[in-house]
C-alpha atoms as a PDB file:
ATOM      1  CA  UNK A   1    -116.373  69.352 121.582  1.00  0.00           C
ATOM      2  CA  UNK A   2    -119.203  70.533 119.093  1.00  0.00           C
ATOM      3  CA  UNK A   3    -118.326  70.382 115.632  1.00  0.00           C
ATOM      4  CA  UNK A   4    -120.463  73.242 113.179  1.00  0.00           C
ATOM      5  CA  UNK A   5    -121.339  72.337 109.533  1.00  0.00           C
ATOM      6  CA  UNK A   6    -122.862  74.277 107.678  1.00  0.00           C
ATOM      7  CA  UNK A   7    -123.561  74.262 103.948  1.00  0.00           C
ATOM      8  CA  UNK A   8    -122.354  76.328 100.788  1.00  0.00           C
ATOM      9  CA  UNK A   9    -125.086  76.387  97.445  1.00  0.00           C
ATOM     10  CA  UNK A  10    -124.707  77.207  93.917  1.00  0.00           C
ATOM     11  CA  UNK A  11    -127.860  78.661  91.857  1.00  0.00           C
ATOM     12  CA  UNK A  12    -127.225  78.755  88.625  1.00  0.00           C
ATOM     13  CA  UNK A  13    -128.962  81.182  86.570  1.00  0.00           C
ATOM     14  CA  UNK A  14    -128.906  82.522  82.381  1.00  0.00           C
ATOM     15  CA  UNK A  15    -125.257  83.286  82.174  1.00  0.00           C
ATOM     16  CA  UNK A  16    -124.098  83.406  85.483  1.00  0.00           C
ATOM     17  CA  UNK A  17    -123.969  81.185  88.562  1.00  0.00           C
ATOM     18  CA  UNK A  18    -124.044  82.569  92.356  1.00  0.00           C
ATOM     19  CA  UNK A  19    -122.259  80.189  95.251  1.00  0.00           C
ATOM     20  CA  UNK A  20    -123.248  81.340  99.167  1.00  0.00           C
ATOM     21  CA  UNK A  21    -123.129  80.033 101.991  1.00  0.00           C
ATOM     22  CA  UNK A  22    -126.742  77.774 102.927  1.00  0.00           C
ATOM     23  CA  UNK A  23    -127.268  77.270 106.522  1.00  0.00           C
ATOM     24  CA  UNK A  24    -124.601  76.660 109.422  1.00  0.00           C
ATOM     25  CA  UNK A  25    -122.172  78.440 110.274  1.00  0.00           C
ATOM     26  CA  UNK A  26    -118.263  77.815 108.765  1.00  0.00           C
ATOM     27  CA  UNK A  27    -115.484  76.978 111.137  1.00  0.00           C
ATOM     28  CA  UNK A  28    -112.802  78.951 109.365  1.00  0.00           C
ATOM     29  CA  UNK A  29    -112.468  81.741 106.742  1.00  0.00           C
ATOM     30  CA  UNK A  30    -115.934  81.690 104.417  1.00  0.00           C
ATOM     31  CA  UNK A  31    -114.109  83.008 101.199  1.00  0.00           C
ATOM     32  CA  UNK A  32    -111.708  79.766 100.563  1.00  0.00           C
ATOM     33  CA  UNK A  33    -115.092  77.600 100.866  1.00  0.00           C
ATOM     34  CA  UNK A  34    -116.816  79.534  98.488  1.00  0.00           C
ATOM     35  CA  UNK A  35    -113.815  79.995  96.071  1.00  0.00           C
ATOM     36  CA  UNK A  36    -113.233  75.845  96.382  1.00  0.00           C
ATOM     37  CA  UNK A  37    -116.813  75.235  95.722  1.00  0.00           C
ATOM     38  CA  UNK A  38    -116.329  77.506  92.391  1.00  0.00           C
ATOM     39  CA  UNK A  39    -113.701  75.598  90.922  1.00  0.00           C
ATOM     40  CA  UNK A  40    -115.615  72.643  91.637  1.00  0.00           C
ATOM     41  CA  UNK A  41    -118.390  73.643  89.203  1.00  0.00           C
ATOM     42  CA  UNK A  42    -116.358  74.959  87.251  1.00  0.00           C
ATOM     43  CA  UNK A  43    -114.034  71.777  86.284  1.00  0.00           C
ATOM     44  CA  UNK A  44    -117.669  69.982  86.175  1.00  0.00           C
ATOM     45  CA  UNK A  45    -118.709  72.216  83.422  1.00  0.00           C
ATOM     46  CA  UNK A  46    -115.807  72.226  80.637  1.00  0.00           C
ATOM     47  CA  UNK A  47    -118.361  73.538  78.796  1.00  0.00           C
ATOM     48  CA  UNK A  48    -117.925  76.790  79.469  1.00  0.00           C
ATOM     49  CA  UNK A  49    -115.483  79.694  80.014  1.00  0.00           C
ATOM     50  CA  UNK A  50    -116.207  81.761  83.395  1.00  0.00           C
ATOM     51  CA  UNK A  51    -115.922  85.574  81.951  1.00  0.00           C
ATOM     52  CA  UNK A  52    -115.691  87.492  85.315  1.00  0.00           C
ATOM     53  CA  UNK A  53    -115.535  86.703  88.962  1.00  0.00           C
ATOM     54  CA  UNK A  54    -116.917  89.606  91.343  1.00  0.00           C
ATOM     55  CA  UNK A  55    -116.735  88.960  95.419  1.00  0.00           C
ATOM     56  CA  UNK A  56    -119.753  90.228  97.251  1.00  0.00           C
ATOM     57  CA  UNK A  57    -118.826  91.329 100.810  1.00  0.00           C
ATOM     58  CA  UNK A  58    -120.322  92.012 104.101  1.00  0.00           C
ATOM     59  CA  UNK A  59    -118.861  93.767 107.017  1.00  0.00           C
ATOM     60  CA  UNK A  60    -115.163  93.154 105.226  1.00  0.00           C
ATOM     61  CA  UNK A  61    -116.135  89.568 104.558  1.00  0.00           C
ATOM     62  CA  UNK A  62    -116.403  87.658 101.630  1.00  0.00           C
ATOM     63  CA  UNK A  63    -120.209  86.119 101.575  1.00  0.00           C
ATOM     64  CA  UNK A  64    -121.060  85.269  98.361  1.00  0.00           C
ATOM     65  CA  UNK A  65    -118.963  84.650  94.788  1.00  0.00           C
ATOM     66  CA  UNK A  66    -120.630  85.977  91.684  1.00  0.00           C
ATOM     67  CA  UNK A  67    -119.297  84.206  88.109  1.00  0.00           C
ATOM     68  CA  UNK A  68    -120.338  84.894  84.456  1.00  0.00           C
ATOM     69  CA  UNK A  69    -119.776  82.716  81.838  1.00  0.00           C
ATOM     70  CA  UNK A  70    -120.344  81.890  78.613  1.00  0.00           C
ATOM     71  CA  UNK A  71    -120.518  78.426  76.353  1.00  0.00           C
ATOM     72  CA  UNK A  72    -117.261  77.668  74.671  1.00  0.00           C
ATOM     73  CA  UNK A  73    -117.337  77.930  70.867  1.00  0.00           C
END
């Protein structure tokens, strides 16, 4: 049986962070790895206070989360 891995990254950028999938190929729906992977960074940066969420999709697929936040007053 061969196993795939494949990796999801984060770039974080001036107000907004962007998670994708990195190389590989997932094993099961792409969307729940991406959203997971979100709420990771986001409970690692209390900090801040995600504004808007927008799904970027290809072919009917969710590839790549888009999140804008700002720093918590």
């Amino acid at each position: 049986m061969i196993e795939r891995s494949f990796e999801i990254d984060i770039e974080e950028h001036m107000g907004f962070v962007r998670v994708l999938m990195g190389r590989g190929e997932p094993t099961g729906e792409l969307a729940q790895f991406l959203s997971a992977t979100l709420a990771q960074w986001i409970d690692q940066h209390p900090e801040l206070r995600i504004l808007a969420v927008v799904p970027i999709n290809r072919d009917g697929d969710t590839v790549e989360l888009h999140a804008w936040f700002e720093q918590r007053s």
